[in-house]
N, C-alpha and C. Protein backbone atom coordinates (compact mmCIF):
# COMPACT_ATOMS: atom_id res chain seq x y z
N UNK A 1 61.45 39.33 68.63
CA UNK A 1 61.48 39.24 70.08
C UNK A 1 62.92 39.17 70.61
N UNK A 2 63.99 38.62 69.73
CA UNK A 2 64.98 38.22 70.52
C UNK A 2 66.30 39.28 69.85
N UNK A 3 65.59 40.35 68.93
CA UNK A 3 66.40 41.33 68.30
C UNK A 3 67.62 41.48 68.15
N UNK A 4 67.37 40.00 66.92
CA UNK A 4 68.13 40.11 65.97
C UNK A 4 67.50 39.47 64.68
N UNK A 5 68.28 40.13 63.73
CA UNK A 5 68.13 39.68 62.15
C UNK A 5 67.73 38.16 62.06
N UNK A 6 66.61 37.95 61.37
CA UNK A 6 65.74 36.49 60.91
C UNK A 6 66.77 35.79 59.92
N UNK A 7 68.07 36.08 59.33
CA UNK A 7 68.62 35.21 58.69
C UNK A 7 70.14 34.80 59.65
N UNK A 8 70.64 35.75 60.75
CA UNK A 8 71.07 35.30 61.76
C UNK A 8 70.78 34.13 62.47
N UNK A 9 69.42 34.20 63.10
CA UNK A 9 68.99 33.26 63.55
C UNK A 9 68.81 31.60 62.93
N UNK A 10 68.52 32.00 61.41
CA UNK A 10 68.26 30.97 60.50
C UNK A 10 69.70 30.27 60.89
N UNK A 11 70.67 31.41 60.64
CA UNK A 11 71.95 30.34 60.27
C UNK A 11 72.86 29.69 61.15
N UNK A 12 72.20 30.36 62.58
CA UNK A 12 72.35 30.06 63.48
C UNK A 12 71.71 28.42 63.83
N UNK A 13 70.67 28.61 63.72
CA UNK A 13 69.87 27.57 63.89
C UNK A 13 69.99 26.24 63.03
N UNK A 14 70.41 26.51 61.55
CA UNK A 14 70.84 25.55 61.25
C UNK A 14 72.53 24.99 61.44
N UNK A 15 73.31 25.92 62.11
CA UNK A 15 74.42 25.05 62.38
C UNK A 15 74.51 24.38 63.35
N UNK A 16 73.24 24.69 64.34
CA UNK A 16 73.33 24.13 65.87
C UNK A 16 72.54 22.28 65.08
N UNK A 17 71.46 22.44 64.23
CA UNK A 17 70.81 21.40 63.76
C UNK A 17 72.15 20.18 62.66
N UNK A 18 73.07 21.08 62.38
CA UNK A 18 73.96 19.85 61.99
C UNK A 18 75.02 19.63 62.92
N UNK A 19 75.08 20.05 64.01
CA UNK A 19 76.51 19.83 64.86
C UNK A 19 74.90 18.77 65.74
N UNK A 20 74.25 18.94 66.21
CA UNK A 20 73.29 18.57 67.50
C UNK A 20 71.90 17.75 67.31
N UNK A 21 71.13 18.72 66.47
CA UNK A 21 69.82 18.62 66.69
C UNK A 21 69.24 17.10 65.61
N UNK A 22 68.84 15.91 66.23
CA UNK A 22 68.21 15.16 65.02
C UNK A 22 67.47 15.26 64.66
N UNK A 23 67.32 14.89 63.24
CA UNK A 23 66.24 14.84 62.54
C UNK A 23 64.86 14.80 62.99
N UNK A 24 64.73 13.54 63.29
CA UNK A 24 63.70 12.45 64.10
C UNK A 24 63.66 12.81 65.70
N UNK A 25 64.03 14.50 66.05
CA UNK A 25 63.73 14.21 67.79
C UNK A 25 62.63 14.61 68.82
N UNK A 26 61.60 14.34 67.56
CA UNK A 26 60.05 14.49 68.16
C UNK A 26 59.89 13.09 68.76
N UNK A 27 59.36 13.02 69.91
CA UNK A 27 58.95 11.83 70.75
C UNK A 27 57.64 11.42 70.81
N UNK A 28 56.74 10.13 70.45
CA UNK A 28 55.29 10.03 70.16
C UNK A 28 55.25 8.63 71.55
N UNK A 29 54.43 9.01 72.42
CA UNK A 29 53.83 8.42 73.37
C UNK A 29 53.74 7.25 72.99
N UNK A 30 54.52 6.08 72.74
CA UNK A 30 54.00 4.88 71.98
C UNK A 30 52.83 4.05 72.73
N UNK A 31 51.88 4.55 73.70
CA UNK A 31 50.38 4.32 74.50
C UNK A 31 49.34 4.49 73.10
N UNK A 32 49.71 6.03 72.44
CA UNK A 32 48.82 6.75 71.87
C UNK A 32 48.90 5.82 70.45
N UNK A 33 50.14 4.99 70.20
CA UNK A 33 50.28 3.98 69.15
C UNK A 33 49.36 2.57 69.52
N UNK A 34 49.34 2.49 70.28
CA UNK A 34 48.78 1.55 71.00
C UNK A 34 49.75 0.39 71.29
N UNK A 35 51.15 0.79 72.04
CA UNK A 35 52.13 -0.07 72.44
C UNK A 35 52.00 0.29 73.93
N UNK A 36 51.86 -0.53 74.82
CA UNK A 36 51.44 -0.47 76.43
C UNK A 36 52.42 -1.00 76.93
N UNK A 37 53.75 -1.91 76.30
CA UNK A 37 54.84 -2.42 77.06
C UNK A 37 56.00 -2.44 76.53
N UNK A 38 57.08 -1.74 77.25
CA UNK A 38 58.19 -1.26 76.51
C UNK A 38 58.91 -2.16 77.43
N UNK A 39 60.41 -2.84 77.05
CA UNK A 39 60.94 -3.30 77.38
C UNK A 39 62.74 -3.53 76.84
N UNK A 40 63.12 -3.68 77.73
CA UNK A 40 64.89 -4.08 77.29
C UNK A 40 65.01 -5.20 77.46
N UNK A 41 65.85 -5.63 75.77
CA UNK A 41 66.19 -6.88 75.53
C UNK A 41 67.83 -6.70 75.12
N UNK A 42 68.50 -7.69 76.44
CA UNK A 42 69.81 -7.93 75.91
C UNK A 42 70.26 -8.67 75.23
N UNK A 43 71.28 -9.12 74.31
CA UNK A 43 71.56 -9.72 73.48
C UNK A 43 72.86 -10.85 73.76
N UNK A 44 73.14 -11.64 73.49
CA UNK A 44 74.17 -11.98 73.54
C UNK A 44 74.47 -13.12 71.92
N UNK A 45 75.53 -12.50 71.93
CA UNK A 45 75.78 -13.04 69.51
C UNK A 45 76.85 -13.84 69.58
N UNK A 46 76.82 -14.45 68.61
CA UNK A 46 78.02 -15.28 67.76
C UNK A 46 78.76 -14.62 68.13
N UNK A 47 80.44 -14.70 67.90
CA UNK A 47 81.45 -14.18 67.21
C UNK A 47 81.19 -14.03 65.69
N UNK A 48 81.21 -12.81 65.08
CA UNK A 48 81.42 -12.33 64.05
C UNK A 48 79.68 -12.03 63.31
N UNK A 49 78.75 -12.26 64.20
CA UNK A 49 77.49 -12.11 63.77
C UNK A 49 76.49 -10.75 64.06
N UNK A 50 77.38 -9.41 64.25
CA UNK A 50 77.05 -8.59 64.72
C UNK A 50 76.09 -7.86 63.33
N UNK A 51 77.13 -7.74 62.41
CA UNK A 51 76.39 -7.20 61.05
C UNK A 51 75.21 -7.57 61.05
N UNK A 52 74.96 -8.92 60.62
CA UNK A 52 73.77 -9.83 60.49
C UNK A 52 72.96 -9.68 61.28
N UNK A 53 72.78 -9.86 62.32
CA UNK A 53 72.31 -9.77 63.63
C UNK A 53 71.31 -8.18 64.06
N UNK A 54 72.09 -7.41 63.19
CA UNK A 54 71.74 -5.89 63.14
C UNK A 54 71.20 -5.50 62.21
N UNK A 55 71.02 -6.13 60.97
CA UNK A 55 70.30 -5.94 59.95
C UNK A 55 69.08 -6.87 60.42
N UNK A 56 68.70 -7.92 60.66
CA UNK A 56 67.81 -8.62 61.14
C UNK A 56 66.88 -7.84 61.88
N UNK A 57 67.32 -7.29 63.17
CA UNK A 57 66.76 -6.43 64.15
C UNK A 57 66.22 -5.16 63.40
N UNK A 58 66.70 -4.78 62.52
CA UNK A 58 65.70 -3.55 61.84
C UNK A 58 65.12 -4.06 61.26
N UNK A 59 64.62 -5.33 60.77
CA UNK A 59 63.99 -5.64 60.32
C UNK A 59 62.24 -5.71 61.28
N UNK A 60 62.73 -6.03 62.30
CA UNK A 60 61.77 -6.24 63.36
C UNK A 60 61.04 -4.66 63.61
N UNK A 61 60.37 -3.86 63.35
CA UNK A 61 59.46 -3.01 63.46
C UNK A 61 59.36 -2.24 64.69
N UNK A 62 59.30 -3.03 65.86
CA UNK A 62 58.84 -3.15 67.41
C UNK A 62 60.31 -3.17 67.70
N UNK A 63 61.15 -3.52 67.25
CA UNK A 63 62.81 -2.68 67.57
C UNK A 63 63.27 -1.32 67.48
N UNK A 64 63.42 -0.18 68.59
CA UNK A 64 62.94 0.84 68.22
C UNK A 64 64.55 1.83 68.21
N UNK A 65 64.99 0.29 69.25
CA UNK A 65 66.50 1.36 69.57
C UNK A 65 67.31 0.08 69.51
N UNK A 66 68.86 0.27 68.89
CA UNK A 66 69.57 -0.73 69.36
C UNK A 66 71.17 -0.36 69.54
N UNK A 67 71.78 -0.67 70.80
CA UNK A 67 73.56 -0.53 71.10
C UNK A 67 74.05 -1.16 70.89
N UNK A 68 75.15 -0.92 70.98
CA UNK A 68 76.05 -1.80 71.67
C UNK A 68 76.51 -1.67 73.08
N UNK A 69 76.64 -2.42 73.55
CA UNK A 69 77.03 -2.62 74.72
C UNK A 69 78.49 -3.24 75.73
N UNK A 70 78.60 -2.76 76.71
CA UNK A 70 79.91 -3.52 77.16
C UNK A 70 79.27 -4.82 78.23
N UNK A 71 80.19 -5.45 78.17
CA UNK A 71 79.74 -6.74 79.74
C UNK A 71 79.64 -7.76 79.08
N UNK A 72 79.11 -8.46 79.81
CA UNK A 72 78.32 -9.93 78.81
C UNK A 72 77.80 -9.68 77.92
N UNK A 73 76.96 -9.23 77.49
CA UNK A 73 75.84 -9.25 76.28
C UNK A 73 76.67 -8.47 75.10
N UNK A 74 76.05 -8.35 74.48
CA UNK A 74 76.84 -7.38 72.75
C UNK A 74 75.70 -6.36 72.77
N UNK A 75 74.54 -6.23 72.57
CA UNK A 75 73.30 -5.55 72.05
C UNK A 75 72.42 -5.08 73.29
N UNK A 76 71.80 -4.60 73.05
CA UNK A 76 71.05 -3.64 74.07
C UNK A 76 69.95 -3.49 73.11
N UNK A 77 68.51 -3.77 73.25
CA UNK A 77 67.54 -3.22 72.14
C UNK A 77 66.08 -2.70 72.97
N UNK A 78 65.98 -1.54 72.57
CA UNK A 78 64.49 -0.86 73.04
C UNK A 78 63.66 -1.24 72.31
N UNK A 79 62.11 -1.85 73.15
CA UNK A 79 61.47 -2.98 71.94
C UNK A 79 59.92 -2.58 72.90
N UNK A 80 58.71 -1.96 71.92
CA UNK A 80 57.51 -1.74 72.15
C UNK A 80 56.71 -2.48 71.62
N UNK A 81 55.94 -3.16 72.51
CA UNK A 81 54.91 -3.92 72.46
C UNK A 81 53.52 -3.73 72.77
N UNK A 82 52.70 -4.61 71.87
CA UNK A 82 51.28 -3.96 72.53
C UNK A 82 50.69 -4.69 74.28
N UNK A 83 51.49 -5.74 74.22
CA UNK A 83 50.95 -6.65 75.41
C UNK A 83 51.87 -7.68 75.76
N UNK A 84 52.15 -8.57 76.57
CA UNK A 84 52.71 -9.21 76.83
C UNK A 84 53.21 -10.42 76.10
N UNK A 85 52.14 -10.97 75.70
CA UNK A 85 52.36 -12.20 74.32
C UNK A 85 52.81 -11.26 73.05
N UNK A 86 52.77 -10.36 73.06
CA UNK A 86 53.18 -9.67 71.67
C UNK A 86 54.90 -9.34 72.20
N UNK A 87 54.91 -9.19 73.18
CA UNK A 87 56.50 -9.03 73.56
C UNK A 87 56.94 -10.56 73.46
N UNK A 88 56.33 -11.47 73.59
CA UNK A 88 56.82 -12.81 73.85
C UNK A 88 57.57 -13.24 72.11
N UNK A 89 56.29 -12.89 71.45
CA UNK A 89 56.55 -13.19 69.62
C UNK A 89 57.54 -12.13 69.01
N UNK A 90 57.66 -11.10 69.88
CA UNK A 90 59.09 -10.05 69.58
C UNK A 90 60.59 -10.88 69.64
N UNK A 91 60.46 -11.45 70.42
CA UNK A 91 61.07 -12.08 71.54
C UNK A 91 61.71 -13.29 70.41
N UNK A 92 61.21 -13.94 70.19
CA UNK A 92 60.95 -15.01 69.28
C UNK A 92 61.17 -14.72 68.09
N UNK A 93 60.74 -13.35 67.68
CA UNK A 93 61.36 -13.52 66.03
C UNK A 93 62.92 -13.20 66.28
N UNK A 94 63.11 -12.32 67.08
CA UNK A 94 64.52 -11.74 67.42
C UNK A 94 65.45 -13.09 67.84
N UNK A 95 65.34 -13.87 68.39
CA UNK A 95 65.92 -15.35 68.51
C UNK A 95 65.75 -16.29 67.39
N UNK A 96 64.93 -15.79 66.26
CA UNK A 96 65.42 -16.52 64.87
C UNK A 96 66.13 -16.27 64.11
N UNK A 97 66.99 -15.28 64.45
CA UNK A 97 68.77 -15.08 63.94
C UNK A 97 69.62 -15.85 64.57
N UNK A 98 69.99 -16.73 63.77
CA UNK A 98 71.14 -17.95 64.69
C UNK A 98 72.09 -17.14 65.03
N UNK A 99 71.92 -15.65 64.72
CA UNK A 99 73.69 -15.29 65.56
C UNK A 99 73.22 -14.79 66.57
N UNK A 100 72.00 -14.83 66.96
CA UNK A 100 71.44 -14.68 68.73
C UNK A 100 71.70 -15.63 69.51
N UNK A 101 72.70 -15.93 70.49
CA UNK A 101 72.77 -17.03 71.31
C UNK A 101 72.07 -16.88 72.71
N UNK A 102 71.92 -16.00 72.85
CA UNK A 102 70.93 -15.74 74.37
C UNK A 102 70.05 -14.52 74.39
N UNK A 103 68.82 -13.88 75.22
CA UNK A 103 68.38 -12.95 75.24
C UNK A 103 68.14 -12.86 76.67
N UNK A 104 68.26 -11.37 77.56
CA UNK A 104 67.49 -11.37 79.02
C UNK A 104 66.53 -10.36 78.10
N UNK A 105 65.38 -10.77 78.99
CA UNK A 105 64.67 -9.17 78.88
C UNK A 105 64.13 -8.80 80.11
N UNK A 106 63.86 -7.50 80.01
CA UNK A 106 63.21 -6.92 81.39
C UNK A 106 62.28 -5.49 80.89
N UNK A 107 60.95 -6.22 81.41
CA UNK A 107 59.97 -5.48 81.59
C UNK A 107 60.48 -3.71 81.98
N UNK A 108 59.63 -2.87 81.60
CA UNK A 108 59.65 -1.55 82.06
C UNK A 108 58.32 -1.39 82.87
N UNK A 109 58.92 -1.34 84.15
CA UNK A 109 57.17 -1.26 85.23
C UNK A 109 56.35 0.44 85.02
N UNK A 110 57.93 1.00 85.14
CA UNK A 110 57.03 2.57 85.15
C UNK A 110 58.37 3.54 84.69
N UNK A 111 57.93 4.24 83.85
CA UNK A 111 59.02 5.57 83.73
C UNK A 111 59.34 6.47 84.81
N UNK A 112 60.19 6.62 85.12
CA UNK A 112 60.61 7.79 86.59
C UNK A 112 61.39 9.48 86.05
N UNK A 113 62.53 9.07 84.59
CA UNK A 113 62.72 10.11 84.19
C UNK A 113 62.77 9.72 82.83
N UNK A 114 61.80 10.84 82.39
CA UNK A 114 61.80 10.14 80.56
C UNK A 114 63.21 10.93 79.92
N UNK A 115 63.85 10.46 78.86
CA UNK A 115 64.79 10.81 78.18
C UNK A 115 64.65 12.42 78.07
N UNK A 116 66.04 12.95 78.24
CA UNK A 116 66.04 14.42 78.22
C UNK A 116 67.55 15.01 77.78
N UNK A 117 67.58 15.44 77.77
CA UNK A 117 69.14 16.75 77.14
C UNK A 117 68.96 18.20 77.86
N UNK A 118 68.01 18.74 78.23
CA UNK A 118 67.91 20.01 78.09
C UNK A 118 68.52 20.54 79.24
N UNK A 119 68.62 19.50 80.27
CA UNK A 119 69.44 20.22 81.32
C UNK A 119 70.73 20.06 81.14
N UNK A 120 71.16 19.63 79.94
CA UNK A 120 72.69 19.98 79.81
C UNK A 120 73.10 20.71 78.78
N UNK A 121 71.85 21.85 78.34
CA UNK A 121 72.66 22.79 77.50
C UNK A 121 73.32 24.00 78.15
């Protein structure tokens, strides 16, 4: 269709997939998982407890994304839950790393623009 050679394209396609494309950038409705409440949890750490602190958090399952961040806080973490008390015990294991000294979190009421790239190719 786009006439040219199928190993063009191949090699094309795979250099755009190591300069760009991730692995993992299929997106699964986490509803259809049966997670109904997504939320951001900020962090605020020790001095020098970032390592720790970050290995801990992958440990947590329902941690789906985590930054760093500038401002007050250190961490930034995207965290799916099935319900509200299940965000609460998220909440709670993630504050049983003593190099957590504070957490805000904030509910996600409704998505307005879901994550995208494509308008900036």
């Amino acid at each position: 269709m786009l006439g040219l050679a199928r190993g063009t394209v191949h090699t094309r396609l795979e250099r755009l997939k190591a300069m760009a494309l991730r692995a993992n950038s299929v997106r699964i409705a986490p509803e259809m998982l049966g997670y109904f409440t997504r939320a951001y949890v900020s962090l605020e750490l020790s001095q020098g407890a970032l390592d720790r602190v970050v290995d801990h958090l992958r440990s947590i399952p329902e941690v789906v994304e985590t930054v760093a961040i500038s401002g007050r806080e250190d961490l930034m973490c995207e965290v799916l839950a099935r319900d509200n008390d299940h965000l609460y015990e998220i909440g709670q294991r993630i504050l049983a790393e003593a190099g957590v000294q504070r957490t805000v979190t904030s509910i996600v009421l409704r998505e307005h623009i879901s994550q995208r790239v494509r308008q900036l190719l």
